[in-house]
PDB file of N, CA and C in Angstrom:
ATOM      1  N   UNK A   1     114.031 125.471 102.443  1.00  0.00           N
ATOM      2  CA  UNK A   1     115.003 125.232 101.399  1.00  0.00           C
ATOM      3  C   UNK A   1     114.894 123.764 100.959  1.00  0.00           C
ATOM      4  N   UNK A   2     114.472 123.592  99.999  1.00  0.00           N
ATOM      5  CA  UNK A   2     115.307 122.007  98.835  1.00  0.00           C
ATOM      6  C   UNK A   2     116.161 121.377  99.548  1.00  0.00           C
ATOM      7  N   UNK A   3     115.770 119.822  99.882  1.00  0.00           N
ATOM      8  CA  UNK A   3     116.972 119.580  99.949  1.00  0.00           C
ATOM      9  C   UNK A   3     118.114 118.882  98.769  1.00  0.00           C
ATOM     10  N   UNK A   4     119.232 118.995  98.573  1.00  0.00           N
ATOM     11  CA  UNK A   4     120.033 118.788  97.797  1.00  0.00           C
ATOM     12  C   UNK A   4     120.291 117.431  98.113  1.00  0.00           C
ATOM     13  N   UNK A   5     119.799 117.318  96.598  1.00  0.00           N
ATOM     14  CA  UNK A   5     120.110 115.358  96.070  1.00  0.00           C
ATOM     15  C   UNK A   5     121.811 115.597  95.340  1.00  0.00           C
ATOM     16  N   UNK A   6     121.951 114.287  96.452  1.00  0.00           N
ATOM     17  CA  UNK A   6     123.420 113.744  96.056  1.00  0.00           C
ATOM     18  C   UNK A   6     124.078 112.738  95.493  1.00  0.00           C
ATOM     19  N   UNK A   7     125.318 112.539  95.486  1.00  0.00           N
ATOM     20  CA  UNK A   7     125.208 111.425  94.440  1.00  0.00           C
ATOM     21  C   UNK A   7     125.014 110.094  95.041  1.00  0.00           C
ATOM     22  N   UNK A   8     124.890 109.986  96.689  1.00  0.00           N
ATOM     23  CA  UNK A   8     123.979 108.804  96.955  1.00  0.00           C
ATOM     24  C   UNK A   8     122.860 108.418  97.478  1.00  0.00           C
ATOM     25  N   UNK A   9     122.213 110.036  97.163  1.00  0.00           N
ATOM     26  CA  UNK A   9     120.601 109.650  96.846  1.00  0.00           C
ATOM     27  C   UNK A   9     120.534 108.908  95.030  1.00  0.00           C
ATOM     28  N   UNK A  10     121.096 109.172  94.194  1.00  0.00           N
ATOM     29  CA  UNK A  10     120.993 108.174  92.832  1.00  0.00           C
ATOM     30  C   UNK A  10     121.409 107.240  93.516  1.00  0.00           C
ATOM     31  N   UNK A  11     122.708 106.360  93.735  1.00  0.00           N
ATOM     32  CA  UNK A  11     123.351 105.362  93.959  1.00  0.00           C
ATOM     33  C   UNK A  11     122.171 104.329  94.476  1.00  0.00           C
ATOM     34  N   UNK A  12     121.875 105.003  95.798  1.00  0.00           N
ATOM     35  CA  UNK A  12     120.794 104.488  96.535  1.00  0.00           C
ATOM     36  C   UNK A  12     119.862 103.926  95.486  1.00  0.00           C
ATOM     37  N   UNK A  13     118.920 104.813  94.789  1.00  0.00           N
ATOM     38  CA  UNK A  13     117.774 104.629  94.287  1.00  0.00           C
ATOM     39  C   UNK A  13     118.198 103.460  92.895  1.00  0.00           C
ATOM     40  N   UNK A  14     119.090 103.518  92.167  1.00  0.00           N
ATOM     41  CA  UNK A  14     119.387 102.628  91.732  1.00  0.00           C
ATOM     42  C   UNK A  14     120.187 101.556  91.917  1.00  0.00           C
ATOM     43  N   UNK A  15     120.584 100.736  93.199  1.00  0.00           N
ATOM     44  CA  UNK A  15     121.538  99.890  93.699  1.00  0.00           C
ATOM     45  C   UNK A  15     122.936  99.758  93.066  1.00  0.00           C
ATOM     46  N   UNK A  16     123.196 101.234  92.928  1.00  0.00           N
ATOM     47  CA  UNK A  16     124.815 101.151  92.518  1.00  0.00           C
ATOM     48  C   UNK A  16     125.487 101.742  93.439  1.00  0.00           C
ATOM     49  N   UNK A  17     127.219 101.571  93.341  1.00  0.00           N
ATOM     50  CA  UNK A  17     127.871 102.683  94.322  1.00  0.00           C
ATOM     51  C   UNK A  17     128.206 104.195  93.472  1.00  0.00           C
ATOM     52  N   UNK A  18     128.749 105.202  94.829  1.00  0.00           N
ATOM     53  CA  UNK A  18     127.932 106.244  94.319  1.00  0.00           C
ATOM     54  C   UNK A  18     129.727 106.983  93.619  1.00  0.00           C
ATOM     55  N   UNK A  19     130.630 105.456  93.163  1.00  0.00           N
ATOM     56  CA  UNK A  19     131.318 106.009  92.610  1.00  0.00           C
ATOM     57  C   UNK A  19     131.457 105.538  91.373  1.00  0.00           C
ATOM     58  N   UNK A  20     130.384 104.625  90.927  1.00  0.00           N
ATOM     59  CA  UNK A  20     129.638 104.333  89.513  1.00  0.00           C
ATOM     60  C   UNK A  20     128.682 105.197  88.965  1.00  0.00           C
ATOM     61  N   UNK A  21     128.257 106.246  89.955  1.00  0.00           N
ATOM     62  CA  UNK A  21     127.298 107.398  89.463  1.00  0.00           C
ATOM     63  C   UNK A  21     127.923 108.677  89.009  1.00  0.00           C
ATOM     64  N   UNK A  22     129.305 108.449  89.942  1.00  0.00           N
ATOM     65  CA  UNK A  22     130.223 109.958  90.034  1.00  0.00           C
ATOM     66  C   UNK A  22     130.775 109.929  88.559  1.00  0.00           C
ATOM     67  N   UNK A  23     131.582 108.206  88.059  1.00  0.00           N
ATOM     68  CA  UNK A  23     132.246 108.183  87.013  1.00  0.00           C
ATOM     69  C   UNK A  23     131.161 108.433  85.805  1.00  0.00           C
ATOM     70  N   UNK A  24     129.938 107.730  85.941  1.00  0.00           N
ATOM     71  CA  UNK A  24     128.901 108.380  84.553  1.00  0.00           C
ATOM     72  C   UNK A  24     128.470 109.714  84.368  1.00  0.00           C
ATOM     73  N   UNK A  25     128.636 110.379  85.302  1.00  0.00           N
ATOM     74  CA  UNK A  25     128.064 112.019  85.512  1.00  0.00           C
ATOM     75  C   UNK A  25     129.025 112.542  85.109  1.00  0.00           C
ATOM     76  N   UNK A  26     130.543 112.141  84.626  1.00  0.00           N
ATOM     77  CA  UNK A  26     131.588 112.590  83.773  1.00  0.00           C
ATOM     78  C   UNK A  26     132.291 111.790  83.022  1.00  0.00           C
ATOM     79  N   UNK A  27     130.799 110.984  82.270  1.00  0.00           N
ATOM     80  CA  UNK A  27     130.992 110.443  80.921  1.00  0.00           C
ATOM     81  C   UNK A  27     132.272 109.990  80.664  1.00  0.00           C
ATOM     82  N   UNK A  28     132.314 108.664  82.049  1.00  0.00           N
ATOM     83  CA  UNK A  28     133.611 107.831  81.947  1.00  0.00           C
ATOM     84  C   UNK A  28     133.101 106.771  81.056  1.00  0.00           C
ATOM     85  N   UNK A  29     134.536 106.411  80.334  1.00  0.00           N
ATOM     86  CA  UNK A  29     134.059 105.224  79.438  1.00  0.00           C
ATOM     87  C   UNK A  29     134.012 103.735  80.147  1.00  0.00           C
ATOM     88  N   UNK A  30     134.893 104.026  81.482  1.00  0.00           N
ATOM     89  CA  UNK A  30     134.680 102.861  82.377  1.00  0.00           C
ATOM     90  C   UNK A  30     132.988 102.430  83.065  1.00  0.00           C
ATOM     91  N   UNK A  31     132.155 103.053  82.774  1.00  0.00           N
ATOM     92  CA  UNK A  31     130.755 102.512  82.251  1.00  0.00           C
ATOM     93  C   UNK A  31     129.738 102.318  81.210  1.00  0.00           C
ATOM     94  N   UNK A  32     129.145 101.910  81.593  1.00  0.00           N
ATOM     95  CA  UNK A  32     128.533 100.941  80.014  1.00  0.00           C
ATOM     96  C   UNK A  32     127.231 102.146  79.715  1.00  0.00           C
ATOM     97  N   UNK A  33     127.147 102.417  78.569  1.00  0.00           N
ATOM     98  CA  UNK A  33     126.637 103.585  78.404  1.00  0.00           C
ATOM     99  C   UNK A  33     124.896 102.994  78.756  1.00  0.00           C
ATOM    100  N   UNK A  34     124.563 102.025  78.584  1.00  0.00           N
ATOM    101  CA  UNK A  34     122.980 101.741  79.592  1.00  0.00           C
ATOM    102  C   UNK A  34     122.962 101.806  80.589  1.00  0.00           C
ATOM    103  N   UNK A  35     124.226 101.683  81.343  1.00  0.00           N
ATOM    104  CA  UNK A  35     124.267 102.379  83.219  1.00  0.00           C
ATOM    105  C   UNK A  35     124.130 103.944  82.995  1.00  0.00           C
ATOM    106  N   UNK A  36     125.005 104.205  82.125  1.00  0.00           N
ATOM    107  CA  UNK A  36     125.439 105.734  82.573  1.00  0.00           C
ATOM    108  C   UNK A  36     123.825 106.209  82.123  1.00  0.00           C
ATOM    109  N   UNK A  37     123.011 105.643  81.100  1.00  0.00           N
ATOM    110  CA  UNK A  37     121.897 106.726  80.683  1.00  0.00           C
ATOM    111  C   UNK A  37     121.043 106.371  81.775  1.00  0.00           C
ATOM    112  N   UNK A  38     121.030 105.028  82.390  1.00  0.00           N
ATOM    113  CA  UNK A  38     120.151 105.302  83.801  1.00  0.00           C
ATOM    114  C   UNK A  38     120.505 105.600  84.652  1.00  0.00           C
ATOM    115  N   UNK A  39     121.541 106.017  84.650  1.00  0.00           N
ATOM    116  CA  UNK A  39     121.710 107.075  85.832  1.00  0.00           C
ATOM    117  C   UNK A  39     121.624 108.459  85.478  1.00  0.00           C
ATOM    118  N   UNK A  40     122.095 109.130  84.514  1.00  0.00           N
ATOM    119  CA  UNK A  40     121.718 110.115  83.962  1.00  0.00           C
ATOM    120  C   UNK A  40     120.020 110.429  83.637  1.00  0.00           C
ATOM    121  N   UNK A  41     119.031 109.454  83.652  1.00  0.00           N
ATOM    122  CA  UNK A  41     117.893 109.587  83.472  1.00  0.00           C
ATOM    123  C   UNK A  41     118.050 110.453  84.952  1.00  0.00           C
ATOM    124  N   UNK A  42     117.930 109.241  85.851  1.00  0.00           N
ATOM    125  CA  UNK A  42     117.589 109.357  87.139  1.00  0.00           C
ATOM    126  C   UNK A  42     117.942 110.741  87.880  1.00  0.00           C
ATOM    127  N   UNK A  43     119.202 110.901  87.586  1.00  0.00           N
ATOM    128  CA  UNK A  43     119.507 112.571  88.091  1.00  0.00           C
ATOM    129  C   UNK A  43     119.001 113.235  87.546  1.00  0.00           C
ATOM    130  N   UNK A  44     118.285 113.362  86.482  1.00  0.00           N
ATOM    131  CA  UNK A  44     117.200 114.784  85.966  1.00  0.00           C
ATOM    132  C   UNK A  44     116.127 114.253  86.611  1.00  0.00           C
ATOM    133  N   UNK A  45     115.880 113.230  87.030  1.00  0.00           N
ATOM    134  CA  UNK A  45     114.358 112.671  87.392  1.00  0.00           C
ATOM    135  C   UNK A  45     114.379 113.398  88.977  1.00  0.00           C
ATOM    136  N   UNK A  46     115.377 113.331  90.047  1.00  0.00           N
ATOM    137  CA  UNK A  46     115.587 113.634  91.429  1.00  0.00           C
ATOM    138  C   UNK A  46     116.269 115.027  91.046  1.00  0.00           C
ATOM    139  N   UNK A  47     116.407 115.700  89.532  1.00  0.00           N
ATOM    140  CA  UNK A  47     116.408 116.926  90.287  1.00  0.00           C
ATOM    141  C   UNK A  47     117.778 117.601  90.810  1.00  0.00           C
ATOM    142  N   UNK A  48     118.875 116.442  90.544  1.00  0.00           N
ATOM    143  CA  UNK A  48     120.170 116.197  90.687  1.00  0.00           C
ATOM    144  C   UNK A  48     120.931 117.439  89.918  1.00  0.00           C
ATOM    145  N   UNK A  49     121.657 118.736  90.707  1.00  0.00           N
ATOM    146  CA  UNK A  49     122.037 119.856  90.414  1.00  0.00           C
ATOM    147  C   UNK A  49     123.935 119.772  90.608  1.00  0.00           C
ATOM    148  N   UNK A  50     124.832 119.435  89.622  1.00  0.00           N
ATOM    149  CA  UNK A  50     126.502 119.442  89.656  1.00  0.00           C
ATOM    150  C   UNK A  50     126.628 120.711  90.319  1.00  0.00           C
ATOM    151  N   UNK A  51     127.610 120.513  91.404  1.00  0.00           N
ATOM    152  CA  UNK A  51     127.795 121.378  92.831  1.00  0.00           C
ATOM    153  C   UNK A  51     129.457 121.040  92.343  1.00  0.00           C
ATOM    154  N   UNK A  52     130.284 122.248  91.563  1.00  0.00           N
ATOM    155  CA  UNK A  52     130.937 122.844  90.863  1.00  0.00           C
ATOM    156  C   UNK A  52     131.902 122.490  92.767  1.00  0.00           C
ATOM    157  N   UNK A  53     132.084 123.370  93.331  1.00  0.00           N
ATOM    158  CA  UNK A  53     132.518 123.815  94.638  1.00  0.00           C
ATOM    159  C   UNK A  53     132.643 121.795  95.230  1.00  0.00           C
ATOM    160  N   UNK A  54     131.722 121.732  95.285  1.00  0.00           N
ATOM    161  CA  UNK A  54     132.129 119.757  96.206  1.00  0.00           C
ATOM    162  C   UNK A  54     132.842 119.701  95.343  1.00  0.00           C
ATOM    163  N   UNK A  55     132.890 119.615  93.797  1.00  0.00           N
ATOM    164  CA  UNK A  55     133.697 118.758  92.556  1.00  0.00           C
ATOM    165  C   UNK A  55     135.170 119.501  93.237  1.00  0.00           C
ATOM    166  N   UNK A  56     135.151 120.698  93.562  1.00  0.00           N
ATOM    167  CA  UNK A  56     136.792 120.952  93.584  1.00  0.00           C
ATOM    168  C   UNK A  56     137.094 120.501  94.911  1.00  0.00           C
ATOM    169  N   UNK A  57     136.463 119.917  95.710  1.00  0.00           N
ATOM    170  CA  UNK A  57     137.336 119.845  97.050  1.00  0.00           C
ATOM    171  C   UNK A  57     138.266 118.322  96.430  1.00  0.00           C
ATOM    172  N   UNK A  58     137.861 117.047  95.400  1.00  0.00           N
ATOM    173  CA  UNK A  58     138.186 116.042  94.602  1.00  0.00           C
ATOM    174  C   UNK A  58     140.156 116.423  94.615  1.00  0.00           C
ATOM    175  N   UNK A  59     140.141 118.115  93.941  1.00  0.00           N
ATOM    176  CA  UNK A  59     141.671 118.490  93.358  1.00  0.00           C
ATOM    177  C   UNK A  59     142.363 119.210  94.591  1.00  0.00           C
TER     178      UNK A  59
END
């Protein structure tokens, strides 16, 4: 089985925290949209799949 990239395998790979990756992956305006598109590059690049089920344990 794959293993499942998370949001601090991005964080990691781009030296951010992985709650600057969480807020661009839902197109917060509290980042600057040249962070959010490299990080958004980067999660299609690793393959990075939104896991619906983790998002609700958040509520």
């Amino acid at each position: 089985m794959a293993q499942k990239i998370k949001l601090s395998t991005i964080a990691e790979a781009l030296g951010l925290s992985t709650a600057t990756v969480s807020l661009a992956l839902r197109d917060s305006p509290l980042v600057a949209d040249v962070t959010r598109d490299r990080i958004k590059e980067k999660a299609v690049e690793l393959g990075y799949i939104y896991n619906r089920r983790a998002a609700s344990l958040r509520t």
